[in-house]
Protein backbone atom coordinates (compact mmCIF):
# COMPACT_ATOMS: atom_id res chain seq x y z
CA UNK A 1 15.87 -81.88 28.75
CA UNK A 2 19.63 -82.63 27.49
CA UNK A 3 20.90 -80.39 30.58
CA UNK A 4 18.26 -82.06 32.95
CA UNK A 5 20.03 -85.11 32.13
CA UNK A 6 23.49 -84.26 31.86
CA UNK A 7 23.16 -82.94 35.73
CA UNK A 8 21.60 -85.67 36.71
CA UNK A 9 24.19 -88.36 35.65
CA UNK A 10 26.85 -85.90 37.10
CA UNK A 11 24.90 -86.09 40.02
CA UNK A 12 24.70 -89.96 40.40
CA UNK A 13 28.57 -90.45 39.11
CA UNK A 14 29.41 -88.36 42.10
CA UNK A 15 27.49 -90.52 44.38
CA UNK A 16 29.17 -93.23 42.91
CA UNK A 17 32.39 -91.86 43.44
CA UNK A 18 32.00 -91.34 47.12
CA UNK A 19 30.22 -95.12 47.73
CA UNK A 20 33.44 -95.74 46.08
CA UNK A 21 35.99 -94.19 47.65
CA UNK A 22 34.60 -94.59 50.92
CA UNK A 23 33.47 -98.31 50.80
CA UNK A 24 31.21 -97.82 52.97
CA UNK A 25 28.49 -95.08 53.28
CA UNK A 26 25.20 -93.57 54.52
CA UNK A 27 22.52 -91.22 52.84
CA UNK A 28 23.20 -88.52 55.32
CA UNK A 29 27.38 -89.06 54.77
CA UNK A 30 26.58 -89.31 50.74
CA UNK A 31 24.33 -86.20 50.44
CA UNK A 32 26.42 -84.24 52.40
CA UNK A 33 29.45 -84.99 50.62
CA UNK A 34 28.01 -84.58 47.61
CA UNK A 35 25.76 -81.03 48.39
CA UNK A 36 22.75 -83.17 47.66
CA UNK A 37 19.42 -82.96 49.15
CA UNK A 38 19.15 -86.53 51.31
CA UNK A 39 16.08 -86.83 48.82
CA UNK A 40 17.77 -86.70 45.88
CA UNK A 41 20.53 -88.21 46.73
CA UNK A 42 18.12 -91.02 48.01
CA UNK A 43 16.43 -91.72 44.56
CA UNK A 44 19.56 -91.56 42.57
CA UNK A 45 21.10 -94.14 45.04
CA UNK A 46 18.11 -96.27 44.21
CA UNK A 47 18.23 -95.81 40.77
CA UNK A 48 22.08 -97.24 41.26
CA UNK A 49 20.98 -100.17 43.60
CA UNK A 50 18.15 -100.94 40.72
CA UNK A 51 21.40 -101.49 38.03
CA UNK A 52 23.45 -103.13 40.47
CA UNK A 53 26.32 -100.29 41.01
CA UNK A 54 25.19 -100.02 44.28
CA UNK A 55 23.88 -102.36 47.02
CA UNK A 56 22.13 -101.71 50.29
CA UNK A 57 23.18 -103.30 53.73
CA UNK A 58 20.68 -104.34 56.32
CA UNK A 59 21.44 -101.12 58.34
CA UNK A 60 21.47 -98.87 55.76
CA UNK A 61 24.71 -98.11 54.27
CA UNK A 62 25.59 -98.08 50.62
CA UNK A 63 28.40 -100.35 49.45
CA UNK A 64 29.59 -100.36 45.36
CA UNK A 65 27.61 -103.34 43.57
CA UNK A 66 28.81 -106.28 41.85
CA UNK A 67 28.23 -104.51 38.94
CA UNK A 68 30.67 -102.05 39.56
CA UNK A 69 32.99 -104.44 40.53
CA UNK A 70 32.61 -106.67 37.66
CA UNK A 71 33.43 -103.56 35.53
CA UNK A 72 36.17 -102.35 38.02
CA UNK A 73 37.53 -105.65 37.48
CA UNK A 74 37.73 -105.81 33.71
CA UNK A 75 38.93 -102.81 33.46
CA UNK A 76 41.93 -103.29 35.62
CA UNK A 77 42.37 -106.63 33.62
CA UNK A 78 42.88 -104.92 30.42
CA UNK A 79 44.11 -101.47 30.98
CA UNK A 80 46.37 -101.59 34.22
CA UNK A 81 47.41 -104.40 36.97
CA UNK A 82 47.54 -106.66 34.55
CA UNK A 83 49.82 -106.01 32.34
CA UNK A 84 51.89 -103.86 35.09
CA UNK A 85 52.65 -107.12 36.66
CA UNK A 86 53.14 -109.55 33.63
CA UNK A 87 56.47 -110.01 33.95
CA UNK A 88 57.20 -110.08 37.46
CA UNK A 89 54.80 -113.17 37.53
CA UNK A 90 56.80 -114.72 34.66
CA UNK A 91 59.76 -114.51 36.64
CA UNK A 92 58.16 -116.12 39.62
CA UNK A 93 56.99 -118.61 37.66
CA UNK A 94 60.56 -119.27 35.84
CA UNK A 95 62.03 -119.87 39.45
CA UNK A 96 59.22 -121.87 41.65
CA UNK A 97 57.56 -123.69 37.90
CA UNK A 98 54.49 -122.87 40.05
CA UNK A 99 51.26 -121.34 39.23
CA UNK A 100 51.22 -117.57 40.19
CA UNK A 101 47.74 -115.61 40.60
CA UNK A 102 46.67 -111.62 40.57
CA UNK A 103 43.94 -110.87 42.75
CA UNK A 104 41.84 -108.37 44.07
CA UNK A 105 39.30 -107.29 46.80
CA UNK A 106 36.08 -107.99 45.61
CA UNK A 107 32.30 -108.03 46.94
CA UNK A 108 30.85 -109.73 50.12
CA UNK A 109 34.30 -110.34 51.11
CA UNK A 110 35.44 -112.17 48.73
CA UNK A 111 38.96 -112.05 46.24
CA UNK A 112 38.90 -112.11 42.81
CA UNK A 113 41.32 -113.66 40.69
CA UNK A 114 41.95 -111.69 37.51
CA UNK A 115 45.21 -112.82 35.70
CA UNK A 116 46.82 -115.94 35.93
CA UNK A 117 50.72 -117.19 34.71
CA UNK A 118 50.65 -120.55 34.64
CA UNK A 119 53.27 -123.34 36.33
CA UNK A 120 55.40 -125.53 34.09
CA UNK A 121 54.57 -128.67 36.13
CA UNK A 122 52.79 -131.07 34.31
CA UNK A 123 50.64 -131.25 37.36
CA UNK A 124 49.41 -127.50 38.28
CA UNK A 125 46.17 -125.97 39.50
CA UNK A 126 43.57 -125.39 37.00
CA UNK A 127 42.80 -121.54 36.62
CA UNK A 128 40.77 -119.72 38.49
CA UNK A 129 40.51 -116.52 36.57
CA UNK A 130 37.30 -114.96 36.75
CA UNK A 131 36.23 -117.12 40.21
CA UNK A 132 36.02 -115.49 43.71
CA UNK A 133 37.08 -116.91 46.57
CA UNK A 134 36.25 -116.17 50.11
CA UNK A 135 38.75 -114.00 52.50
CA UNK A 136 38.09 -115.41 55.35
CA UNK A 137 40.95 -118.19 56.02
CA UNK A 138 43.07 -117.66 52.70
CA UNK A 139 45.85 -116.61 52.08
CA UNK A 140 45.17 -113.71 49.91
CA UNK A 141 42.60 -112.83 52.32
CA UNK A 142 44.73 -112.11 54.94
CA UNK A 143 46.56 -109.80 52.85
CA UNK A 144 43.52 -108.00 52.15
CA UNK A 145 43.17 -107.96 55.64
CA UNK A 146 46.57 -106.57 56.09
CA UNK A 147 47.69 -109.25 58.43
CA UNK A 148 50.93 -109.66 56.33
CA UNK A 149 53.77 -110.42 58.33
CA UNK A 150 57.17 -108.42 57.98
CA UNK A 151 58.41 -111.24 56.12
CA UNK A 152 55.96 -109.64 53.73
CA UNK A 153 54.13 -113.05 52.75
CA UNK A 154 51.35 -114.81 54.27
CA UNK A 155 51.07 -118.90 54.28
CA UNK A 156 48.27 -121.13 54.77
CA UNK A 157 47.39 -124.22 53.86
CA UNK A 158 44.09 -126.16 53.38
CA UNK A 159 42.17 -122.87 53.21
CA UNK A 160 40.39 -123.08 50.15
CA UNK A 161 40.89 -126.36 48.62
CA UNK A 162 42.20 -129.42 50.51
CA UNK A 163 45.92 -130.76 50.33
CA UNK A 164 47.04 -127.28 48.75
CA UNK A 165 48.93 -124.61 50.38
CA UNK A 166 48.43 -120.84 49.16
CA UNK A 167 51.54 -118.35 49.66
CA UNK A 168 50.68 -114.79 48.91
CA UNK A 169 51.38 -110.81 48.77
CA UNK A 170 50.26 -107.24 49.09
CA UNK A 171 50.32 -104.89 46.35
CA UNK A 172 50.16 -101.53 47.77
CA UNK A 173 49.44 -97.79 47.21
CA UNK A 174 50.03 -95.65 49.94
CA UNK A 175 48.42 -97.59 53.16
CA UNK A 176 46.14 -99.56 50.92
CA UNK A 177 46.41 -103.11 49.90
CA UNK A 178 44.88 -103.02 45.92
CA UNK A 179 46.34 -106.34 44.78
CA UNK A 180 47.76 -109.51 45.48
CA UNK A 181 50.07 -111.95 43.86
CA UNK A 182 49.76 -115.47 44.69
CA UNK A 183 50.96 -119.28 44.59
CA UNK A 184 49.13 -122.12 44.67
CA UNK A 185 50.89 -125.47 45.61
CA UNK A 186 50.01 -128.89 46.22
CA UNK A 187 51.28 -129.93 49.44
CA UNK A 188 53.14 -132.80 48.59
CA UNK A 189 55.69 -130.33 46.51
CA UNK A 190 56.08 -128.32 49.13
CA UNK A 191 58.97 -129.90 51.00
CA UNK A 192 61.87 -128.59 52.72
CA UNK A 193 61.65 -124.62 52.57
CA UNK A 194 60.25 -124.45 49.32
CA UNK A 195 57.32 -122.69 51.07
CA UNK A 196 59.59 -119.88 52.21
CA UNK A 197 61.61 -119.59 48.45
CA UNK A 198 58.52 -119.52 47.00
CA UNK A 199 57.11 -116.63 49.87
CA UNK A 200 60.15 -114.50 49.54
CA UNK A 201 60.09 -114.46 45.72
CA UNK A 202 56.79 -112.91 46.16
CA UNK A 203 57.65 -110.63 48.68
CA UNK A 204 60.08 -108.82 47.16
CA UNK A 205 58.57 -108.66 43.04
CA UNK A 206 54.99 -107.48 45.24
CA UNK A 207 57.46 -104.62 46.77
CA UNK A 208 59.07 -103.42 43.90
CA UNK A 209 55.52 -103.74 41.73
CA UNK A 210 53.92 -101.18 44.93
CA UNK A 211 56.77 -98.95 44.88
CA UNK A 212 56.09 -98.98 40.39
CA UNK A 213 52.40 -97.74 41.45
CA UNK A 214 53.53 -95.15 44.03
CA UNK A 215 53.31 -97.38 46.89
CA UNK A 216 56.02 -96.90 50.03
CA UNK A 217 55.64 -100.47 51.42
CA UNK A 218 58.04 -101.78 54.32
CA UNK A 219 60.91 -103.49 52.39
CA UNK A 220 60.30 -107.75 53.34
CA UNK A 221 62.56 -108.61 56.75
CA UNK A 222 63.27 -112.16 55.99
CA UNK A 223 64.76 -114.53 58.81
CA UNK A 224 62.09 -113.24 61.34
CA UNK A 225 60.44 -115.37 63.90
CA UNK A 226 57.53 -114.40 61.91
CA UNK A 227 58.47 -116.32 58.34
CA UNK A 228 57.30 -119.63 59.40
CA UNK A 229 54.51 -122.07 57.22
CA UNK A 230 51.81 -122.36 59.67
């Protein structure tokens, strides 16, 4: 019974794994990738869906759940980004005084924010660690998307809340976008080219924090037609 088990769990951790690491996936990809009957590795993939590791798109495919993300998340909270990129936001923080964010990809296209240093204006945004925020027209969503610009930062305002202007950055690993660090600003702060200051900052502690994990990312080209706040 004990070695029923044991190859069972193997069995669904190695479905798991390839939802995982493929994002994206169908029975017949899964099974074969994993030298599983389509059967079996049809019920195990339900018993995941049931406890929320997995979830099930209208056509089919098999995406990791929010439960796996939840725990994804904590556990890079406490064991990894986090801490990795403590003091680079510190230092951001010591030269803009603004808020800076770490986020990541999460579920239904969304960004999760998971560490936060906090501004030393006496007006700053309240934190949003914990929240999720939508991709589509944010800033750190268009990292995500990896639309950054060669100026390595992204800009836009009035994406997620009203009269505030997000700047962020990619954290990378290999060709793959894990991270981002953040700014949120109020608008009215944001005068002369404080927008770009606060962009380039960014830019070049997100480089040196990809090249820390491994990452080869494109070193920032500032002055480009393409640093401008839109």
């Amino acid at each position: 019974m004990a070695e029923t088990s044991t190859r069972t769990a193997a069995r669904a951790m190695a479905l798991l794994g390839v939802v995982c690491e493929r994002g994206s996936v169908n029975l017949a990809e899964s099974a074969r990738e994993t030298g599983l009957a389509p059967s079996t590795a049809l019920r195990l993939l339900r018993a995941l869906e049931e406890s929320g590791f997995v979830r099930r798109e209208l056509d089919g495919t098999f995406r990791p759940g929010t439960r796996m993300v939840q725990y994804g998340a904590k556990a890079l909270s406490h064991e990894s980004l986090v801490p990795l990129c403590d003091e680079a936001m510190r230092r951001i923080v010591a030269v803009t005084r603004e808020s800076v964010y770490l986020s990541i990809p999460a579920y239904d296209d969304t960004a999760l924010y998971i560490a936060i240093t906090e501004g030393t204006h006496s007006v700053r945004h309240t934190s949003w660690v914990g929240r999720t925020v939508p991709r589509h027209g944010s800033a750190v969503g268009a990292v995500f998307a990896g639309e950054t610009p060669p100026c390595g930062y992204v800009v836009v305002a009035d994406g997620v809340e009203s009269d505030v202007t997000a700047i962020a950055a990619p954290l990378v690993t290999g060709a793959r976008v894990i991270a981002a660090l953040s700014a949120v600003v109020p608008d009215y702060r944001l005068r002369g080219d404080k927008a770009v200051r606060i962009g380039r900052r960014l830019a070049g502690e997100a480089h040196d924090l990809s090249r820390s994990l491994g990452g080869q990312p494109p070193r920032p080209v500032f002055g480009t037609a393409t640093e401008r706040v839109s």
